[in-house]
C-alpha atoms as a PDB file:
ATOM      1  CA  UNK A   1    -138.590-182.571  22.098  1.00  0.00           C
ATOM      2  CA  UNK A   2    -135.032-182.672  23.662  1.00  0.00           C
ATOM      3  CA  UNK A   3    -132.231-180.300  21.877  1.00  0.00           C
ATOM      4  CA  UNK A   4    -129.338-181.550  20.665  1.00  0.00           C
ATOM      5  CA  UNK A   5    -126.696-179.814  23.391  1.00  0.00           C
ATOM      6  CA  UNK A   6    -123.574-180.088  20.851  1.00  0.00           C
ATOM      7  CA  UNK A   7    -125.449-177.730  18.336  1.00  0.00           C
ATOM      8  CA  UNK A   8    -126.868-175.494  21.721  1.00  0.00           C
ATOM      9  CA  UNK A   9    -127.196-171.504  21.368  1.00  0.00           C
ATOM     10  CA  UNK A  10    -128.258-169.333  23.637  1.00  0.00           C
ATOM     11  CA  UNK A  11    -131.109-168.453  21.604  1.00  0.00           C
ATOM     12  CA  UNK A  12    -132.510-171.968  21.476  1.00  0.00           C
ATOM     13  CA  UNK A  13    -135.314-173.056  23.830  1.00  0.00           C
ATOM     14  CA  UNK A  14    -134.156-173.369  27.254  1.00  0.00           C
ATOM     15  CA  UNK A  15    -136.407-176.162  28.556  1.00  0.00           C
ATOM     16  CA  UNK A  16    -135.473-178.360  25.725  1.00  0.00           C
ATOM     17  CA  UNK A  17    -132.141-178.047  26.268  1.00  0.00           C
ATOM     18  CA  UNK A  18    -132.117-178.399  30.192  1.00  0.00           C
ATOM     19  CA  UNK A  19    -134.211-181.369  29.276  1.00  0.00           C
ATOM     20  CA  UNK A  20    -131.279-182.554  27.345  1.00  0.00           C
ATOM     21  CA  UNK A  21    -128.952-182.119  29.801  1.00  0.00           C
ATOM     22  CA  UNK A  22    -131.001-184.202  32.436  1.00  0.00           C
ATOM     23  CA  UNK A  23    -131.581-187.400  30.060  1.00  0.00           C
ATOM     24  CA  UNK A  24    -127.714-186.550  29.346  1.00  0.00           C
ATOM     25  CA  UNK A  25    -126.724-187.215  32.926  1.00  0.00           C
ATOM     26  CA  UNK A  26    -129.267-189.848  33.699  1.00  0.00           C
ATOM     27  CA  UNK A  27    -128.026-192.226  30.900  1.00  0.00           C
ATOM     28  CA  UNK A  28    -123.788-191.227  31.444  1.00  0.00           C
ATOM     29  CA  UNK A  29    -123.861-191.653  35.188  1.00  0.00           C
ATOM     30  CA  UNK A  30    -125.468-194.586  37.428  1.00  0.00           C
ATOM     31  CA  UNK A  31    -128.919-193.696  38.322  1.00  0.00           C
ATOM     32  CA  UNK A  32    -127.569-193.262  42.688  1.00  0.00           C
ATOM     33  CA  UNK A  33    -125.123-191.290  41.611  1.00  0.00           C
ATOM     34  CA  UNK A  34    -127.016-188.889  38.687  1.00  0.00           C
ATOM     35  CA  UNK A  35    -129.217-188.107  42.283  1.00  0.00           C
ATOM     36  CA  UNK A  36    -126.768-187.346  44.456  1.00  0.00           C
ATOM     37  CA  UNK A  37    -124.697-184.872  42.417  1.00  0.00           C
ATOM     38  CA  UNK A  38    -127.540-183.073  39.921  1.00  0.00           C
ATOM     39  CA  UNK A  39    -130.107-181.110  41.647  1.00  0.00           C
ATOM     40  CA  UNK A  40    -133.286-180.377  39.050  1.00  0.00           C
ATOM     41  CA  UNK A  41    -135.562-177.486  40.082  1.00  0.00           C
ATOM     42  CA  UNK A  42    -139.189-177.611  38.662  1.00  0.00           C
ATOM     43  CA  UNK A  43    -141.688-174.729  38.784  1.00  0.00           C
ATOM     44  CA  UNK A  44    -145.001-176.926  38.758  1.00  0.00           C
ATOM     45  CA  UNK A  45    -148.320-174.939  37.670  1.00  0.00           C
ATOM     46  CA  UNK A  46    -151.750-175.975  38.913  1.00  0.00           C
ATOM     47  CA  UNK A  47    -152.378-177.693  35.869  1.00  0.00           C
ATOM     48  CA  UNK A  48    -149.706-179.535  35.882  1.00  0.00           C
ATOM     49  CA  UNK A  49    -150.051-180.639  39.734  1.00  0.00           C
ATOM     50  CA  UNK A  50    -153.678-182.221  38.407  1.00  0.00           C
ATOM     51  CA  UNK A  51    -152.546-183.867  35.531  1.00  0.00           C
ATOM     52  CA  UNK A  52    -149.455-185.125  37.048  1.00  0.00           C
ATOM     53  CA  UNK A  53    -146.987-183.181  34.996  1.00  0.00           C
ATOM     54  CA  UNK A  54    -142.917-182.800  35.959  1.00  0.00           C
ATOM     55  CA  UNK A  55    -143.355-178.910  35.329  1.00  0.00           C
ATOM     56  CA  UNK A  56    -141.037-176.522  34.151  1.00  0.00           C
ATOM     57  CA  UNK A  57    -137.261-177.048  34.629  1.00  0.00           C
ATOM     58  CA  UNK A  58    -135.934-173.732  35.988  1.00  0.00           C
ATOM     59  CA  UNK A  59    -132.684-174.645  37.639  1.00  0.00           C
ATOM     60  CA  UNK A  60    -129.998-177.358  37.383  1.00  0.00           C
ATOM     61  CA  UNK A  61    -127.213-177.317  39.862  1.00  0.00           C
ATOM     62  CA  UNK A  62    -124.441-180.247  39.532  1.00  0.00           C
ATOM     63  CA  UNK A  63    -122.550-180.454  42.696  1.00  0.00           C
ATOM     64  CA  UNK A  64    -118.948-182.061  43.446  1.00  0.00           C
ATOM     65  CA  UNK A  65    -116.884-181.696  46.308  1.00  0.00           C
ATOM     66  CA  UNK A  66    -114.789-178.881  45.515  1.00  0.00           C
ATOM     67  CA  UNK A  67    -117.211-177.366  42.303  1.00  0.00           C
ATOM     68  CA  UNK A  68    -120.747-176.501  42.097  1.00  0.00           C
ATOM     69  CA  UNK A  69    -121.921-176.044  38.427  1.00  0.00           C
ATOM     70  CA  UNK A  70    -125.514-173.626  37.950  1.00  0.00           C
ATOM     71  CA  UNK A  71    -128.012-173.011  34.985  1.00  0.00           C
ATOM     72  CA  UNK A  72    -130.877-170.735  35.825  1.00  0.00           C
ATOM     73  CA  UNK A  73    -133.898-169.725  33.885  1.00  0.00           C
ATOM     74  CA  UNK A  74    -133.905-165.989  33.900  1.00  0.00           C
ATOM     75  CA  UNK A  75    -137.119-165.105  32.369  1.00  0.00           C
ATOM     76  CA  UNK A  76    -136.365-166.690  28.276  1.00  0.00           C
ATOM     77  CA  UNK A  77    -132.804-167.214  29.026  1.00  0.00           C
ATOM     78  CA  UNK A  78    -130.584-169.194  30.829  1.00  0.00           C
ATOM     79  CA  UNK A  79    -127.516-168.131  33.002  1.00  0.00           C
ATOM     80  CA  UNK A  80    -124.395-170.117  33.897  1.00  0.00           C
ATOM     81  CA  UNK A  81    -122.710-170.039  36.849  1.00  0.00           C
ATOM     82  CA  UNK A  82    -119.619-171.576  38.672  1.00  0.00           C
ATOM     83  CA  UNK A  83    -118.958-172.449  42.174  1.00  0.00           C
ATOM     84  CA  UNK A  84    -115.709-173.041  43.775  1.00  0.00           C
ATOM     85  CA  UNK A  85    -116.683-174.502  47.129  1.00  0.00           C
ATOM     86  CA  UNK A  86    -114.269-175.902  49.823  1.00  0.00           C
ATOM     87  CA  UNK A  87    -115.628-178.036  53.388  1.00  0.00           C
ATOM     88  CA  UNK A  88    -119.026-177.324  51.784  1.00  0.00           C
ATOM     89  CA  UNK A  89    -118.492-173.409  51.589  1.00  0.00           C
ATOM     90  CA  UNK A  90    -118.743-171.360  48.448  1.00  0.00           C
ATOM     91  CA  UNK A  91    -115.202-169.648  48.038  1.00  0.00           C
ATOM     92  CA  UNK A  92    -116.096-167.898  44.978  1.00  0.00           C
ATOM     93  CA  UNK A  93    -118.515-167.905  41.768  1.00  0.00           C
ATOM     94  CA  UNK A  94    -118.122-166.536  38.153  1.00  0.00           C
ATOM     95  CA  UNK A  95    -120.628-166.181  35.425  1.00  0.00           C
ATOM     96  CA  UNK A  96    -120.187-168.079  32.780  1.00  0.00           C
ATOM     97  CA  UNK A  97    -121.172-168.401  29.005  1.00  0.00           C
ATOM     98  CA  UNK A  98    -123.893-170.936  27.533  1.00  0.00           C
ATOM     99  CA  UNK A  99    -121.043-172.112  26.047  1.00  0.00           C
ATOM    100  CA  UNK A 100    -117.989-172.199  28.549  1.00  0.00           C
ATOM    101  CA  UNK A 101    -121.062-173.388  31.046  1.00  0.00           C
ATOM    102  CA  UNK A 102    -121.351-176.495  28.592  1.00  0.00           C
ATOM    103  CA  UNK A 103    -117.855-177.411  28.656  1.00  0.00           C
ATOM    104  CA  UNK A 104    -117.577-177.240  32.386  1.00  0.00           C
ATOM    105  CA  UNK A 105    -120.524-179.257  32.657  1.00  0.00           C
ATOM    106  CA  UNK A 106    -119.596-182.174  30.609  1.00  0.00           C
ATOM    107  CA  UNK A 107    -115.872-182.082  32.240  1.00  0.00           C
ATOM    108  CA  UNK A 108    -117.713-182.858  35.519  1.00  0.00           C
ATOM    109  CA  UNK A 109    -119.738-185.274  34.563  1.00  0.00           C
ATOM    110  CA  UNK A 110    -116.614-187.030  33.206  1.00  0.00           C
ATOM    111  CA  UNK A 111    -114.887-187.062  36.004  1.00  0.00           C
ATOM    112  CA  UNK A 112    -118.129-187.897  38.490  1.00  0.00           C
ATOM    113  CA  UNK A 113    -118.423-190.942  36.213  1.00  0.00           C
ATOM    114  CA  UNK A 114    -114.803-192.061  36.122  1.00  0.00           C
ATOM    115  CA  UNK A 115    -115.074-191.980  39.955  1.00  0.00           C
ATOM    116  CA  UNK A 116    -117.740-193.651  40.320  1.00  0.00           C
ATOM    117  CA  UNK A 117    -116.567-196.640  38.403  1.00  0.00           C
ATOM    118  CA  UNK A 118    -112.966-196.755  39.643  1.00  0.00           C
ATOM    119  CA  UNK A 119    -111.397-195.919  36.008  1.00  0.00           C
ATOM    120  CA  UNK A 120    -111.280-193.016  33.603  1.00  0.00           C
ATOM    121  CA  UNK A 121    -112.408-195.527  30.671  1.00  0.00           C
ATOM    122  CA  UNK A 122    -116.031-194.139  32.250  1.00  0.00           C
ATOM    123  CA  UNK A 123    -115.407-191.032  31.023  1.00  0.00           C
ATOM    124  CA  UNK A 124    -114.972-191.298  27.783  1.00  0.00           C
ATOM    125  CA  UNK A 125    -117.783-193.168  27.517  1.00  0.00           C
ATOM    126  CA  UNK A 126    -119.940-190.560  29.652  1.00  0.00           C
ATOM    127  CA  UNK A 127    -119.209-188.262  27.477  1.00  0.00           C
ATOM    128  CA  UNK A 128    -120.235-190.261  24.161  1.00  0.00           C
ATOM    129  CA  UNK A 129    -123.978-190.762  25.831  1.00  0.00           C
ATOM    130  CA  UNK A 130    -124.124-186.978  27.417  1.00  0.00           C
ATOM    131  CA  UNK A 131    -123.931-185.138  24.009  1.00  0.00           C
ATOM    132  CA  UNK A 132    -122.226-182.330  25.163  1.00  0.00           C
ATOM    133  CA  UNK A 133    -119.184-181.152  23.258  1.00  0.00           C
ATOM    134  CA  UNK A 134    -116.381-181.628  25.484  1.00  0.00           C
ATOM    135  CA  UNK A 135    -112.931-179.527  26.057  1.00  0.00           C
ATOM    136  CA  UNK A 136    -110.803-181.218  23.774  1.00  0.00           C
ATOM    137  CA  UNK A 137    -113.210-180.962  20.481  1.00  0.00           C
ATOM    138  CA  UNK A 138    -110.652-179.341  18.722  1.00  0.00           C
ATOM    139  CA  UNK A 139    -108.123-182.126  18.755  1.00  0.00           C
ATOM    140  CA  UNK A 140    -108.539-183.519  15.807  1.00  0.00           C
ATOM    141  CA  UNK A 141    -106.595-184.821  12.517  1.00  0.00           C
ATOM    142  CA  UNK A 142    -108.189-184.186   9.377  1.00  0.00           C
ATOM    143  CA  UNK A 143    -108.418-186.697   6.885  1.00  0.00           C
ATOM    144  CA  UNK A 144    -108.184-184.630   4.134  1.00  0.00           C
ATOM    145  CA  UNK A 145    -104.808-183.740   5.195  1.00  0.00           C
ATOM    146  CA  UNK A 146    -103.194-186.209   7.774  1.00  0.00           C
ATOM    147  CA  UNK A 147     -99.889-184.605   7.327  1.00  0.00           C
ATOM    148  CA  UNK A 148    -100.359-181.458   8.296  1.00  0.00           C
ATOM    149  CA  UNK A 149    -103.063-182.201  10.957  1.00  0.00           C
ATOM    150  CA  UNK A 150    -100.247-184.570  13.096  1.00  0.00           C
ATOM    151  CA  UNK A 151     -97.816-182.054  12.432  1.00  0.00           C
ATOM    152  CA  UNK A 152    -100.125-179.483  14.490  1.00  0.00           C
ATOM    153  CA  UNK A 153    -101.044-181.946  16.687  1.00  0.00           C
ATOM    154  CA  UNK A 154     -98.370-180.883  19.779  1.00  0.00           C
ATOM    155  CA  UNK A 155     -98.560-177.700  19.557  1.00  0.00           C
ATOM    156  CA  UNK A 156    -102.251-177.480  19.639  1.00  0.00           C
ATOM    157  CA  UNK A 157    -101.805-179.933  22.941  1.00  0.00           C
ATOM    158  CA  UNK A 158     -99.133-177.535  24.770  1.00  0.00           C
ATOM    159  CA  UNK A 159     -99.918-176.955  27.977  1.00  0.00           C
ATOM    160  CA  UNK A 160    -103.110-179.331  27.818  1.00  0.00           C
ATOM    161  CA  UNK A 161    -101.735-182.641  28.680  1.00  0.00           C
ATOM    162  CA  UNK A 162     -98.414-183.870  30.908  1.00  0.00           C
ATOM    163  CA  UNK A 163     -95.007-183.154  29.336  1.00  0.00           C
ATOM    164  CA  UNK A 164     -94.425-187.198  28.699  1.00  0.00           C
ATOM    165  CA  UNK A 165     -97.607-187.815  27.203  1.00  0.00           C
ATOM    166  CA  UNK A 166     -96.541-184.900  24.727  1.00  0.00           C
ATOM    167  CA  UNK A 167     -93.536-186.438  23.849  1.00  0.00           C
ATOM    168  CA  UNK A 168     -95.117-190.115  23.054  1.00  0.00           C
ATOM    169  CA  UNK A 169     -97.843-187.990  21.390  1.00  0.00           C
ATOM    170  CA  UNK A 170     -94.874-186.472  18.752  1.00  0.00           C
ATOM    171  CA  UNK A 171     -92.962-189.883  18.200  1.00  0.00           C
ATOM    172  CA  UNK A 172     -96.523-191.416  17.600  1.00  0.00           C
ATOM    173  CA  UNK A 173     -97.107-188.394  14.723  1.00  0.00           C
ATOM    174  CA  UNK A 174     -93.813-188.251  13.188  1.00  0.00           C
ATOM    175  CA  UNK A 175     -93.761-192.578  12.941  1.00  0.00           C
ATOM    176  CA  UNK A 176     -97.496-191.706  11.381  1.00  0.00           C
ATOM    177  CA  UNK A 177     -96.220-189.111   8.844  1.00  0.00           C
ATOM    178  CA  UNK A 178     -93.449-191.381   7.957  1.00  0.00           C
ATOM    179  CA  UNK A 179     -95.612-194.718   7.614  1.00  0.00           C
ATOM    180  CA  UNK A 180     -98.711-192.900   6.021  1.00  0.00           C
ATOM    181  CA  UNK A 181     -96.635-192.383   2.063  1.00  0.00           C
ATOM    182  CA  UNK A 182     -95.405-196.043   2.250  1.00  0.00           C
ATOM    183  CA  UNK A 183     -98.821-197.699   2.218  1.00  0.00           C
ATOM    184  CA  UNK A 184    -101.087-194.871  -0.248  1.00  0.00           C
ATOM    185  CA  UNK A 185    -102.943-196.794  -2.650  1.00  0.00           C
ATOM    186  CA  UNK A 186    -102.627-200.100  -0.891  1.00  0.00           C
ATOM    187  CA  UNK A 187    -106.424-200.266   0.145  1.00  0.00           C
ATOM    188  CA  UNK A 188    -106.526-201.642   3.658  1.00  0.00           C
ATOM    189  CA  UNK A 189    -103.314-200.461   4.842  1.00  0.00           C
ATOM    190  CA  UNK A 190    -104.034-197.334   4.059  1.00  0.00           C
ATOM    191  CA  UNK A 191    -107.312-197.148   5.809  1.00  0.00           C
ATOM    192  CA  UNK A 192    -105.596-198.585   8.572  1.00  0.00           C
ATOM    193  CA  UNK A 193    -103.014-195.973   8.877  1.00  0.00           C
ATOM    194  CA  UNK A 194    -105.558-193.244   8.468  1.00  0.00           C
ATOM    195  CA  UNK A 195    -107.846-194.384  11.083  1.00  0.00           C
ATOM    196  CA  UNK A 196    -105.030-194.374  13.564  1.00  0.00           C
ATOM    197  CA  UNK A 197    -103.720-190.740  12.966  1.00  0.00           C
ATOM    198  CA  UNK A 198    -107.689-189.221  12.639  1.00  0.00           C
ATOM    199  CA  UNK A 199    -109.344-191.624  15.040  1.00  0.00           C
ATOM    200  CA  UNK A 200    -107.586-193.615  17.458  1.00  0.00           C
ATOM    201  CA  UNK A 201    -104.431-191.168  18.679  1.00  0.00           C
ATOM    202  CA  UNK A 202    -107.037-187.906  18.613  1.00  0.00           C
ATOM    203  CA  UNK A 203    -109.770-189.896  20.842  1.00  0.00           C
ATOM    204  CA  UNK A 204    -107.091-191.074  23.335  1.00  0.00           C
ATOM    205  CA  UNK A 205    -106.337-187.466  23.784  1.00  0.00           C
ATOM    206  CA  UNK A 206    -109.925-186.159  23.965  1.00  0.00           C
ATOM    207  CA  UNK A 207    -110.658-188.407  26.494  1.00  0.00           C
ATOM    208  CA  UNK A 208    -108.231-186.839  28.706  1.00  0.00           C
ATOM    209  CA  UNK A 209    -108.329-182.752  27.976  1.00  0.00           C
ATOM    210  CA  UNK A 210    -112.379-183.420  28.492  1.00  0.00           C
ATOM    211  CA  UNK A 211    -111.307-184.298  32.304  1.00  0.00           C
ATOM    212  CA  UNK A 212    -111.189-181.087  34.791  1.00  0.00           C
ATOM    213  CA  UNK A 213    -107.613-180.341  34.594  1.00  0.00           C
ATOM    214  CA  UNK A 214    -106.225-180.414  38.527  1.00  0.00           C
ATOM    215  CA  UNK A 215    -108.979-183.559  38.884  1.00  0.00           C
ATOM    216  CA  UNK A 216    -107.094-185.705  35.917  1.00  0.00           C
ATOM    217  CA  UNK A 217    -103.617-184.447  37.710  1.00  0.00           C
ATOM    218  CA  UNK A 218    -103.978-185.547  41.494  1.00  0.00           C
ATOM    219  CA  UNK A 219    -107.530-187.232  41.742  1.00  0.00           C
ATOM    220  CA  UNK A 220    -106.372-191.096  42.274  1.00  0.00           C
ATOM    221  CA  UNK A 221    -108.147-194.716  41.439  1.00  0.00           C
ATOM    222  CA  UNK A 222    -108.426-197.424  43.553  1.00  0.00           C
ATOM    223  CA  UNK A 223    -104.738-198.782  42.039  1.00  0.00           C
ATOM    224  CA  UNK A 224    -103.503-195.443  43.134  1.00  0.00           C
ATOM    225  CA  UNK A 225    -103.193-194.275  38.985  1.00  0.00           C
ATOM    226  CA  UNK A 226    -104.380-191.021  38.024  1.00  0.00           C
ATOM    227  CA  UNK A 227    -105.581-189.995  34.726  1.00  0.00           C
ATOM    228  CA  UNK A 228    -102.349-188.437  33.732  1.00  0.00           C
ATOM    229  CA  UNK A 229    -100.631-191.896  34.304  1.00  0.00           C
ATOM    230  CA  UNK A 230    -103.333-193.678  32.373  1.00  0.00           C
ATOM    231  CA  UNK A 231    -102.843-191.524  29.488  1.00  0.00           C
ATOM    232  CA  UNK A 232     -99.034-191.800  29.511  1.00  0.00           C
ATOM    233  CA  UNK A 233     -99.583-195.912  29.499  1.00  0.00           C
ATOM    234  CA  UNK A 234    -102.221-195.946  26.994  1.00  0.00           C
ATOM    235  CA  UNK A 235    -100.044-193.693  24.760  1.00  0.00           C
ATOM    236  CA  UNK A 236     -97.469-195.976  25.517  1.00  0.00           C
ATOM    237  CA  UNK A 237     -99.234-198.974  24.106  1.00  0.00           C
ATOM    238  CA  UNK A 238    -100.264-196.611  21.038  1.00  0.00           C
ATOM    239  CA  UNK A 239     -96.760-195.815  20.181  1.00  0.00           C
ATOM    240  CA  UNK A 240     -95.888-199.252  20.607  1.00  0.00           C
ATOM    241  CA  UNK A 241     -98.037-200.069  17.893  1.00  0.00           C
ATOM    242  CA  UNK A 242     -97.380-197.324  15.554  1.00  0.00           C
ATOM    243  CA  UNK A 243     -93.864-198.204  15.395  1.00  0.00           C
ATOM    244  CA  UNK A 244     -94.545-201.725  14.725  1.00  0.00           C
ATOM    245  CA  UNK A 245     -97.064-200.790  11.696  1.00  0.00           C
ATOM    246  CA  UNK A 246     -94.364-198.243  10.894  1.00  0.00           C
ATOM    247  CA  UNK A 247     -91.630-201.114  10.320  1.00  0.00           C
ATOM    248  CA  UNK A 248     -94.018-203.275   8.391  1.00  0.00           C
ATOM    249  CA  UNK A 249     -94.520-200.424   5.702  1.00  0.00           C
ATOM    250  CA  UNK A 250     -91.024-200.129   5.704  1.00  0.00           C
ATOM    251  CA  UNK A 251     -90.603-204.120   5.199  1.00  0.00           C
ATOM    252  CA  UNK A 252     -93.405-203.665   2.843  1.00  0.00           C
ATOM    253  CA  UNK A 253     -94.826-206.471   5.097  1.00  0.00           C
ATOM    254  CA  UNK A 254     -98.798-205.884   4.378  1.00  0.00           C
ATOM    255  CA  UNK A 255     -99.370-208.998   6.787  1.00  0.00           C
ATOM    256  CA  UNK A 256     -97.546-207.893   9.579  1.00  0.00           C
ATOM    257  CA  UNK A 257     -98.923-204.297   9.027  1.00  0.00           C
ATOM    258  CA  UNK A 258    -102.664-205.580   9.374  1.00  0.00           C
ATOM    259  CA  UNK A 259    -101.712-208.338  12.260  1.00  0.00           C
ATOM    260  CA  UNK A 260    -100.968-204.595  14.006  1.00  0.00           C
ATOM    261  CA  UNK A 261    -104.129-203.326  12.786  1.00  0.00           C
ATOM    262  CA  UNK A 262    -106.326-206.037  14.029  1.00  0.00           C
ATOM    263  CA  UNK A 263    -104.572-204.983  17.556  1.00  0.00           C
ATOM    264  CA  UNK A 264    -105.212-201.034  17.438  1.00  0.00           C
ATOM    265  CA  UNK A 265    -108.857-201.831  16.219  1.00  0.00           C
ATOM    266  CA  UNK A 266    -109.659-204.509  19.321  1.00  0.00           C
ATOM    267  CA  UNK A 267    -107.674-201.755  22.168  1.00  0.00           C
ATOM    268  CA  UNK A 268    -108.378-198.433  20.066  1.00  0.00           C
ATOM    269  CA  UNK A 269    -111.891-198.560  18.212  1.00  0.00           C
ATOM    270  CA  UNK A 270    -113.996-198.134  20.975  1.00  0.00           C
ATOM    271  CA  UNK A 271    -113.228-194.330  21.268  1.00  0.00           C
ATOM    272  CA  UNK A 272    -110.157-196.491  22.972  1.00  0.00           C
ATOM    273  CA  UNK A 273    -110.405-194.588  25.494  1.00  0.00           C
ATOM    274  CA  UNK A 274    -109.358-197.095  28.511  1.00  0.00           C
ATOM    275  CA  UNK A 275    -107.801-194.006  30.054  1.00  0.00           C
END
């Protein structure tokens, strides 16, 4: 039975979770590509040679042109290791944590898939079908307190994402703090304000801290966009929006304020994530 690699310890059963990591990558990244960048090493006993068996995983190595991601089974446990390669030579490694190993992982396959389609959107949704906890997991908005959680929002992101998108990302929170007491108690409106601040602004952001940082600052798209710029404009659109749903509470225009919701549901709901 496959593990679950978002609940993963280093005490769990390393074949099932290597197993999860394979069916991971083979369902986030087109079936061409999942062979071309993750190598699977099998130690294959007698019996299972006779019966036909795939054998025991005992290394996974993910490969991109300037990384090289390793997991080895080292007797009952698993080691992670990092590559930094350039022209095809290993500059340097580094050990790495179950854990940290997991992050890097997922940020790679990310970005592989991204690049293989021609648009980060592919990431996001890479990441959804990989399982793997992503950099990024801690951006999130409670809904048991929005107010707080946007107010944290920025400076959890310092440092993490370009110095534009963190200013959209703070007039899209303070419009949210300031719309959120105008619609309480008024059902839908309320849901749809909520949804925004705990769902649709923290997934645009997740998307993009999941990406490997200098690949989501300089790696370009066939349009010549990077990542960076795709999160600015789909920030853009966000804020856009907010302010709109923000006037409508203030108008105490429930119409208007749900026209705006229909919009951020259709662009947003789908981890929105067009970045």
């Amino acid at each position: 039975m496959s593990l679950n690699p978002l609940s993963a310890q280093p005490t769990d059963d390393p074949q099932a979770l290597m197993a999860s990591l394979v069916e991971g990558a083979a369902r986030a990244l087109p079936g061409g590509v999942v062979d071309s960048v993750l190598e699977v090493e099998r130690a294959r006993s007698l019996k299972d040679r006779l019966s036909g068996g795939a054998g025991t995983i005992t290394q996974l190595k993910l490969t991109t042109p300037k990384d090289a991601l390793t997991l080895r089974l080292d007797g009952k446990r698993l080691v992670g290791e990092s590559a930094y390669v350039s022209g095809g030579v290993i500059i340097s490694r580094k050990t790495l944590s179950l854990g940290d190993w997991l992050t890097a992982f997922a940020g790679e396959i990310a970005a592989v898939a991204a690049d293989a389609a021609g648009d980060a959107a592919s990431a996001a949704r890479a990441l959804q079908v990989l399982g793997v906890a992503p950099a990024g997991s801690d951006v999130v908005v409670d809904d048991s307190d929005v107010d707080t959680g946007l107010r944290l929002l920025s400076a959890r992101l310092d440092g993490r994402i370009p110095p534009t998108a963190g200013e959209i990302v703070a007039r899209i929170a303070s419009a949210l703090r300031d719309t959120l007491p105008r619609v309480l108690g008024g059902g839908d409106t309320e849901i749809l304000v909520r949804r925004t601040a705990t769902v649709y602004l923290p997934d645009t952001i997740k998307a993009y801290v999941a990406l490997p940082a200098d690949w989501a600052r300089s790696h370009r798209f066939t349009d010549g966009s990077t990542a960076a710029d795709l999160l600015v404009a789909q920030l853009e659109t966000l804020d856009e929006a907010v302010g709109r749903m923000r006037d409508a509470a203030i108008e105490q225009d429930a119409s208007a304020l749900l026209v705006n919701g229909a919009f951020l549901s259709d662009r947003f709901a789908q981890s929105s994530l067009e970045i």
